[in-house]
C-alpha atoms as a PDB file:
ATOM      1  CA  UNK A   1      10.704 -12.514  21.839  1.00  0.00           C
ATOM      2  CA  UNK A   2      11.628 -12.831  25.649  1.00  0.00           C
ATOM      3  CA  UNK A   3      11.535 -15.617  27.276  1.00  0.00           C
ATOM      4  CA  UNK A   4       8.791 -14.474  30.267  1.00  0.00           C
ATOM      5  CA  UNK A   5       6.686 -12.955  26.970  1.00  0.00           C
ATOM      6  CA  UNK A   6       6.535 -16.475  25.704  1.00  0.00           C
ATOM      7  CA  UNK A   7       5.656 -18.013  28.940  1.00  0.00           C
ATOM      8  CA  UNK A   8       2.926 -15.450  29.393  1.00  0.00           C
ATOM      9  CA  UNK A   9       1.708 -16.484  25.561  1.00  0.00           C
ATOM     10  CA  UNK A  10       1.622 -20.130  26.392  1.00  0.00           C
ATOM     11  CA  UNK A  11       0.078 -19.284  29.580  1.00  0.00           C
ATOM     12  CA  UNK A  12      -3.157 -17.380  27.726  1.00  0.00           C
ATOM     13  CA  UNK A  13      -2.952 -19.717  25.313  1.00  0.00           C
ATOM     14  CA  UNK A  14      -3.714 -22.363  27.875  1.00  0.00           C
ATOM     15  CA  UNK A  15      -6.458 -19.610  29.571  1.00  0.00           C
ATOM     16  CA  UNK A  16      -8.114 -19.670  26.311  1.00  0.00           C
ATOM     17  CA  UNK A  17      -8.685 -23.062  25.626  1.00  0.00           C
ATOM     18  CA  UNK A  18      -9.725 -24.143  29.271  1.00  0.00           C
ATOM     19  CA  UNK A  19     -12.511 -21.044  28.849  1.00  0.00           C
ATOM     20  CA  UNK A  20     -13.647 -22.374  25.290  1.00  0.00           C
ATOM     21  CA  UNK A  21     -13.788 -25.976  26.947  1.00  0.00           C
ATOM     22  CA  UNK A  22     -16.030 -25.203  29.626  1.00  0.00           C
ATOM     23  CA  UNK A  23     -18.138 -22.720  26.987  1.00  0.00           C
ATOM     24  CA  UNK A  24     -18.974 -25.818  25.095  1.00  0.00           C
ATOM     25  CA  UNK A  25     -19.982 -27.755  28.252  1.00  0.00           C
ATOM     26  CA  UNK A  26     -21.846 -25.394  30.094  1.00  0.00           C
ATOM     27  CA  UNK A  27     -22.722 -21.891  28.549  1.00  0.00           C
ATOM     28  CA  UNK A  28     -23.966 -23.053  24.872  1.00  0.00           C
ATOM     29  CA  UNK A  29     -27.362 -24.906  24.338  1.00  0.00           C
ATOM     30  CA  UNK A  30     -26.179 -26.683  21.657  1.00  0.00           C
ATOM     31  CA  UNK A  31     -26.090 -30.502  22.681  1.00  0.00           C
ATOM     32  CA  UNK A  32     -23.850 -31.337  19.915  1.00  0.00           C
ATOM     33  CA  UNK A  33     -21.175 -29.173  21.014  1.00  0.00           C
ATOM     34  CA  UNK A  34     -20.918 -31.318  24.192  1.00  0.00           C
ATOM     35  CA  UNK A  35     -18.521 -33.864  21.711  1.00  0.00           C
ATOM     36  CA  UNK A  36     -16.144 -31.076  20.729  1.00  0.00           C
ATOM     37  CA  UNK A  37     -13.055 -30.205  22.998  1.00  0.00           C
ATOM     38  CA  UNK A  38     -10.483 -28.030  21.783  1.00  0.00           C
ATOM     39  CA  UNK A  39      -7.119 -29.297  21.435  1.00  0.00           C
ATOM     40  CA  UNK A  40      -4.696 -26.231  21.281  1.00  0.00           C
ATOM     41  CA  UNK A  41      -4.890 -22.941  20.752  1.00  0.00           C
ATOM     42  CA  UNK A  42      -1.965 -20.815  19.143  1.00  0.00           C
ATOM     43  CA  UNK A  43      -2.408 -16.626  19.409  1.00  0.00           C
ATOM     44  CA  UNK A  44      -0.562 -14.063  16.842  1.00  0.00           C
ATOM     45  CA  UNK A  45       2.455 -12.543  18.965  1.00  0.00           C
ATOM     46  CA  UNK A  46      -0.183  -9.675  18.956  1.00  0.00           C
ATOM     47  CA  UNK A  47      -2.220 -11.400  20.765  1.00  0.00           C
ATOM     48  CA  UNK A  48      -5.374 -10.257  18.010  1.00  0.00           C
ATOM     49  CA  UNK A  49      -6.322 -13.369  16.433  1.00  0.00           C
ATOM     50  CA  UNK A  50      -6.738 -16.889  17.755  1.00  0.00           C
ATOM     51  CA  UNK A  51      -6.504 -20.287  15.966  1.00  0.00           C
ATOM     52  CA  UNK A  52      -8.697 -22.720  17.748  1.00  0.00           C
ATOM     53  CA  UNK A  53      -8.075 -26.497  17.128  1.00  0.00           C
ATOM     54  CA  UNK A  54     -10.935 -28.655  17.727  1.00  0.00           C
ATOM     55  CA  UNK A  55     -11.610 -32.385  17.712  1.00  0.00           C
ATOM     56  CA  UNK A  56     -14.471 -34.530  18.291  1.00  0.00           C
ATOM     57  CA  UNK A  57     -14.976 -37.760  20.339  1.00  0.00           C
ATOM     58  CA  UNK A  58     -17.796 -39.036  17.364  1.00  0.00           C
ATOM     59  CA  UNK A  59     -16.061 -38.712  14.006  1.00  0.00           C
ATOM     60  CA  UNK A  60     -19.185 -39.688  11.958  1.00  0.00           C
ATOM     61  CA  UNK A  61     -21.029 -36.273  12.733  1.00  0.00           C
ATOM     62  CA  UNK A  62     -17.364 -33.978  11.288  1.00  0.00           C
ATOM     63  CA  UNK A  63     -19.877 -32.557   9.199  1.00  0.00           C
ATOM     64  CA  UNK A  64     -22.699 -31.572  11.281  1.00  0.00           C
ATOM     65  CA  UNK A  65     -20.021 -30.698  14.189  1.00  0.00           C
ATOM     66  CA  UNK A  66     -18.316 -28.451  11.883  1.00  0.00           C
ATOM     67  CA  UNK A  67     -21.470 -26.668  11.030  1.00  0.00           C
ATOM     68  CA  UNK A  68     -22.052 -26.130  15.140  1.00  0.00           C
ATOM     69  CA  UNK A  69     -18.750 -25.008  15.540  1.00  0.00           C
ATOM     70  CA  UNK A  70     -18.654 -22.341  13.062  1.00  0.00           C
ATOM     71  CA  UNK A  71     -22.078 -20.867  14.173  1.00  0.00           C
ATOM     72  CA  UNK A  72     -21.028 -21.160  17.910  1.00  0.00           C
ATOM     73  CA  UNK A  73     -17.875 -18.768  17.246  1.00  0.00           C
ATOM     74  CA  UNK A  74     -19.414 -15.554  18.015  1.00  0.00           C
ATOM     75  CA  UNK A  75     -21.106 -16.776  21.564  1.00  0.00           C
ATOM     76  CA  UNK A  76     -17.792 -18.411  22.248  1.00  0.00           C
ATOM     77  CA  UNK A  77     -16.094 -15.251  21.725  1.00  0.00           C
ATOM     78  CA  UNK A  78     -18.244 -13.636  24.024  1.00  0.00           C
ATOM     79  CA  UNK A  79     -18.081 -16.127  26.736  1.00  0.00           C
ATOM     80  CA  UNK A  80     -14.433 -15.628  25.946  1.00  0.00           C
ATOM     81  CA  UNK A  81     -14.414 -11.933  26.862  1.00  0.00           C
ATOM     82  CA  UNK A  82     -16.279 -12.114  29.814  1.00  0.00           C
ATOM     83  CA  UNK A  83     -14.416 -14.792  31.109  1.00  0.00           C
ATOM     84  CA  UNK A  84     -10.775 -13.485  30.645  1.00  0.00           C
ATOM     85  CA  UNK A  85     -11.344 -10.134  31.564  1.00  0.00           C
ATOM     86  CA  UNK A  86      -8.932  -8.440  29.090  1.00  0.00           C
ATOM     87  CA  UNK A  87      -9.646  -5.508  26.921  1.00  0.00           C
ATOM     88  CA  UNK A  88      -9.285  -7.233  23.804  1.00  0.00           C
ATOM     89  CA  UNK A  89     -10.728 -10.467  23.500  1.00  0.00           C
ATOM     90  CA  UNK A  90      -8.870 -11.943  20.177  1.00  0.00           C
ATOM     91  CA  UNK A  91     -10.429 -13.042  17.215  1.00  0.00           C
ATOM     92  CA  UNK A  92     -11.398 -16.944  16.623  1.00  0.00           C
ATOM     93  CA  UNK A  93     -10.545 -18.940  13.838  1.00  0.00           C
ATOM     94  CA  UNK A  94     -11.680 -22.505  14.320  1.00  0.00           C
ATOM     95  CA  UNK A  95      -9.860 -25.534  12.653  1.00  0.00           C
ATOM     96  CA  UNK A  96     -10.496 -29.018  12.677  1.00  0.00           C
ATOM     97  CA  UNK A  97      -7.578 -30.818  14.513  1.00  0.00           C
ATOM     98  CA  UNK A  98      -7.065 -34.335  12.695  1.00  0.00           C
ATOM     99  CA  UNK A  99      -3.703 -34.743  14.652  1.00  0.00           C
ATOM    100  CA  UNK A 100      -5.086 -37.631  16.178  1.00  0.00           C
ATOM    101  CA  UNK A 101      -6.508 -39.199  13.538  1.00  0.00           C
ATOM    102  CA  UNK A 102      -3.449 -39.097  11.305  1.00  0.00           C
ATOM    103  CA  UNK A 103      -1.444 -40.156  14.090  1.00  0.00           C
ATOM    104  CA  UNK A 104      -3.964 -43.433  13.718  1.00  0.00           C
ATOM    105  CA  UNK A 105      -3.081 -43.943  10.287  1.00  0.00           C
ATOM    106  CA  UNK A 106       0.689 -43.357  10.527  1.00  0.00           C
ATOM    107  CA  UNK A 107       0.694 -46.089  13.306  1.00  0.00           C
ATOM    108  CA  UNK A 108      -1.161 -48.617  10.901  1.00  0.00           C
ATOM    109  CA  UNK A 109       1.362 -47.769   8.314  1.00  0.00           C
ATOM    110  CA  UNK A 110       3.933 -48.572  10.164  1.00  0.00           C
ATOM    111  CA  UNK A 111       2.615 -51.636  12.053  1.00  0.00           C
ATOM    112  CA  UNK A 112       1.542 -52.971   7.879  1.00  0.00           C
ATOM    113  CA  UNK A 113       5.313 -51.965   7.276  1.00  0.00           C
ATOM    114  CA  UNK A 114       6.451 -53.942  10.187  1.00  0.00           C
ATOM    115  CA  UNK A 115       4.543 -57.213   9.727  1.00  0.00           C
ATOM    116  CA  UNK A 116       5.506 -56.971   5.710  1.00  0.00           C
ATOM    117  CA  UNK A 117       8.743 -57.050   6.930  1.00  0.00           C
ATOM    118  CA  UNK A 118       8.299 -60.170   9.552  1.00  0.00           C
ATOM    119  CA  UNK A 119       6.512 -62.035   6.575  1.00  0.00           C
ATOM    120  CA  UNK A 120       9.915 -61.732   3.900  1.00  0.00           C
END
């Protein structure tokens, strides 16, 4: 892969998930939605098929969220394809992005690691 076709993949990438951002805030009714960003997006190298990552700012609602999300992925697709004015609009396949969350839990194994440590 060239170098300019990866920057012009990282650039629709980054097309895509601003567009599916402001779909959740403004063009879907759904109020739960309003907690959900998307946190990266990665395309095929054909450019066919999308894999959203999504996280939420309420973590007790995963559940319910998750059952939002997956309905909403046809209108976002949609909202997708008007908005980025291509011919093909690629296919969405939404994931829950626990990055951050595991990131939490790495830090408090390490900080229980480090005080262990302090205490011997």
């Amino acid at each position: 892969m060239s170098r300019k076709q990866g920057h012009n993949k990282v650039m629709f990438e980054g097309r895509i998930k601003d567009a599916l951002n402001l779909a959740l805030r403004q063009s879907l009714k759904d109020p739960r939605l309003t907690m959900v960003s998307i946190t990266r997006v990665e395309l095929t190298n054909d450019y066919s098929q999308a894999k959203v990552y999504w996280d939420s700012f309420n973590a007790e609602n995963r559940g319910d969220l998750k059952k939002a999300v997956s309905g909403a992925s046809s209108k976002l697709r949609s909202v997708l394809a008007k908005e980025l004015n291509v011919r093909h609009t690629p296919e969405l396949f939404l994931y829950f992005d626990s990055q951050f969350e595991d990131e939490r839990k790495i830090e408090e194994l390490l900080k229980g690691n480090q005080d262990n440590s302090e205490e011997s």
